[in-house]
C-alpha atoms as a PDB file:
ATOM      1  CA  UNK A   1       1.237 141.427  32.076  1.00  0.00           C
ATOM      2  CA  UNK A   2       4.463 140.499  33.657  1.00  0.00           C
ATOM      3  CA  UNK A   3       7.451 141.260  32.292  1.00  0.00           C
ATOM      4  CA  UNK A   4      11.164 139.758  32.927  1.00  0.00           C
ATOM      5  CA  UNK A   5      14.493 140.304  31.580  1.00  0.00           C
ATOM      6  CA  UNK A   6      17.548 137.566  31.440  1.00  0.00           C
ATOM      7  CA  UNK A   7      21.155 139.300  31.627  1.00  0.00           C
ATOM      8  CA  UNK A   8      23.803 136.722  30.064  1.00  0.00           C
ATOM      9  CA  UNK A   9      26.815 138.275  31.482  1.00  0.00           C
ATOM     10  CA  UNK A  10      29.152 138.622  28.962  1.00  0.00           C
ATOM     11  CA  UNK A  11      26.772 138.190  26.100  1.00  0.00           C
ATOM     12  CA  UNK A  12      26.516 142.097  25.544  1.00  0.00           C
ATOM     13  CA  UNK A  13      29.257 144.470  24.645  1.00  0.00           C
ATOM     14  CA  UNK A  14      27.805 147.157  27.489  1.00  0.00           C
ATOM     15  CA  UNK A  15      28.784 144.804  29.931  1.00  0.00           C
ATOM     16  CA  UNK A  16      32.589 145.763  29.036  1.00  0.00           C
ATOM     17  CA  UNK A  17      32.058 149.220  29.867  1.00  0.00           C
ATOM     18  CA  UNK A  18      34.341 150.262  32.742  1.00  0.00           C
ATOM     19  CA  UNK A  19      31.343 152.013  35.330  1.00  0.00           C
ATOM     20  CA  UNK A  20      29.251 148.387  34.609  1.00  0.00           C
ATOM     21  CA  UNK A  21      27.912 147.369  38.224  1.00  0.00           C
ATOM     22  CA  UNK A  22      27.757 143.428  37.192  1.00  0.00           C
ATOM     23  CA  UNK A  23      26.652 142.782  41.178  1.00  0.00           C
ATOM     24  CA  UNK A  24      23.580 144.822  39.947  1.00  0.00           C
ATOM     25  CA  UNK A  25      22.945 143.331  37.041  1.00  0.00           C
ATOM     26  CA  UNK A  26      23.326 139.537  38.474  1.00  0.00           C
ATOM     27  CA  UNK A  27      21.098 140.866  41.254  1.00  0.00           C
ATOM     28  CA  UNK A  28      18.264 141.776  39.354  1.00  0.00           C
ATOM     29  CA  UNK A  29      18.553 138.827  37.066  1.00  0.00           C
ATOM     30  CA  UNK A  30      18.312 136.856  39.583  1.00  0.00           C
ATOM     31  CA  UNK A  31      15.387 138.418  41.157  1.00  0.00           C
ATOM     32  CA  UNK A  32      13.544 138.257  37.504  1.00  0.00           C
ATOM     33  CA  UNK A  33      14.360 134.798  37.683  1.00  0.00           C
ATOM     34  CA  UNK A  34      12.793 134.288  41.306  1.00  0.00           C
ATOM     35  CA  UNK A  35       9.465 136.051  39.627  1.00  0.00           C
ATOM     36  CA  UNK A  36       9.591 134.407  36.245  1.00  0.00           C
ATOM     37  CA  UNK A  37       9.325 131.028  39.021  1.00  0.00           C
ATOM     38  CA  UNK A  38       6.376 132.504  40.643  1.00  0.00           C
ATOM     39  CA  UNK A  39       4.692 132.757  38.016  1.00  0.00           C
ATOM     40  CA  UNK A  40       5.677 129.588  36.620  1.00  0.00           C
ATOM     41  CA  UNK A  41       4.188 127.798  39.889  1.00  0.00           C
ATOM     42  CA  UNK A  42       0.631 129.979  39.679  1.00  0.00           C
ATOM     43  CA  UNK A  43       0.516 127.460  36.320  1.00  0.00           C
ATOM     44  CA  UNK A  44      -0.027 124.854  38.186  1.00  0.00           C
ATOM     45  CA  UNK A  45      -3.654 124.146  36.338  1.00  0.00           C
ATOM     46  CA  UNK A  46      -2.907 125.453  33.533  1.00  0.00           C
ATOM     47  CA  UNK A  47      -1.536 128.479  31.307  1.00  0.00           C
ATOM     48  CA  UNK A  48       0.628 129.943  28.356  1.00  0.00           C
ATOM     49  CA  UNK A  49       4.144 130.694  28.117  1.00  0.00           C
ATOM     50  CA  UNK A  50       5.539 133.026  25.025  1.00  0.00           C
ATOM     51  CA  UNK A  51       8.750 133.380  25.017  1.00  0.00           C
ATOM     52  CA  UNK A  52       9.494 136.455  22.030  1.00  0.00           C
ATOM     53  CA  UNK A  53      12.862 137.299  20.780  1.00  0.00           C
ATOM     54  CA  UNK A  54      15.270 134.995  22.659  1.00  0.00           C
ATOM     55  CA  UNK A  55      16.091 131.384  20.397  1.00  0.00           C
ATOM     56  CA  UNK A  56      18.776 130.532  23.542  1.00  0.00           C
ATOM     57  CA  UNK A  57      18.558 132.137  26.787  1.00  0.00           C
ATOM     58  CA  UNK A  58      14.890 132.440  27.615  1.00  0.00           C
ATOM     59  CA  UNK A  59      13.876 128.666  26.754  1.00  0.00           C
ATOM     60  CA  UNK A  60      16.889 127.478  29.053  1.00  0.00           C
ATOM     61  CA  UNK A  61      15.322 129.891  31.729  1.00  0.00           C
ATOM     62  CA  UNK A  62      11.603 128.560  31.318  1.00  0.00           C
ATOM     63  CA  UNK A  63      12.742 125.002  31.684  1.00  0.00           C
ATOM     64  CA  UNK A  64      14.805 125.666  34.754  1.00  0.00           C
ATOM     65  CA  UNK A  65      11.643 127.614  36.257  1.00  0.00           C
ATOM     66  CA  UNK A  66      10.031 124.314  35.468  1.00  0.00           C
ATOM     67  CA  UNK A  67      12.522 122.411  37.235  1.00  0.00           C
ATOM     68  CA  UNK A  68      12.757 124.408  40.142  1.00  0.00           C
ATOM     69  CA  UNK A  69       8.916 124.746  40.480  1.00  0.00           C
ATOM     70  CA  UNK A  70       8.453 120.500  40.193  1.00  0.00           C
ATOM     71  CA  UNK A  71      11.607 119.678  42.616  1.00  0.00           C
ATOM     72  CA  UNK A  72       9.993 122.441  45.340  1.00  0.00           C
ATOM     73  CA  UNK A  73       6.842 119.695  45.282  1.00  0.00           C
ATOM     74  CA  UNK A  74       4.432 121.574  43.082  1.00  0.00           C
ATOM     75  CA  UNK A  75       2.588 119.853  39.925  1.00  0.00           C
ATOM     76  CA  UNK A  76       2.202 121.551  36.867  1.00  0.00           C
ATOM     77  CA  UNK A  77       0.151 120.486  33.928  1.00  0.00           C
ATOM     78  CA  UNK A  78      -1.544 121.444  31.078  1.00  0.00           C
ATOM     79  CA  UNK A  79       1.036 124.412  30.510  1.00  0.00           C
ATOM     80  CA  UNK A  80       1.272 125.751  26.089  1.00  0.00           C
ATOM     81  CA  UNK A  81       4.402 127.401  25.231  1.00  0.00           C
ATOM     82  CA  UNK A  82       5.057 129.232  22.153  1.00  0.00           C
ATOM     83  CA  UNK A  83       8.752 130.443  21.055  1.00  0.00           C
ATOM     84  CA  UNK A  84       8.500 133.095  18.296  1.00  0.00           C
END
């Protein structure tokens, strides 16, 4: 089951802390968003999305996987998404 995590920069108060790397943390958000994509265009016939815990961040993400995935040229339909 594949896992991904969305950093907001800013949106924590560890990302005050003086030894923060915040080139590492865009880096791997940005790599969790190139996988969340991935899997986003393997839905192309079909899947589930549940997004758990995030009201804000992770819908915005999902839709701009979406985005991404349809511009590139690929179709995607019959796709359920839950937001708990």
């Amino acid at each position: 089951m594949p896992f991904t995590a969305h950093v907001t920069i800013g949106g924590d108060i560890g990302h005050f802390h003086p030894n923060v790397d915040a080139g590492a943390l865009g880096t791997t958000t940005h790599t969790d968003f190139r996988l969340l994509a991935e899997l986003v265009r393997r839905m192309k016939d079909g899947g589930v999305y549940l997004n758990i815990g995030s009201a804000v961040v992770l819908p915005e993400v999902f839709l701009k996987c979406v985005t991404l995935v349809r511009n590139l040229g690929h179709e995607l339909k019959d796709i359920t998404t839950a937001n708990f």
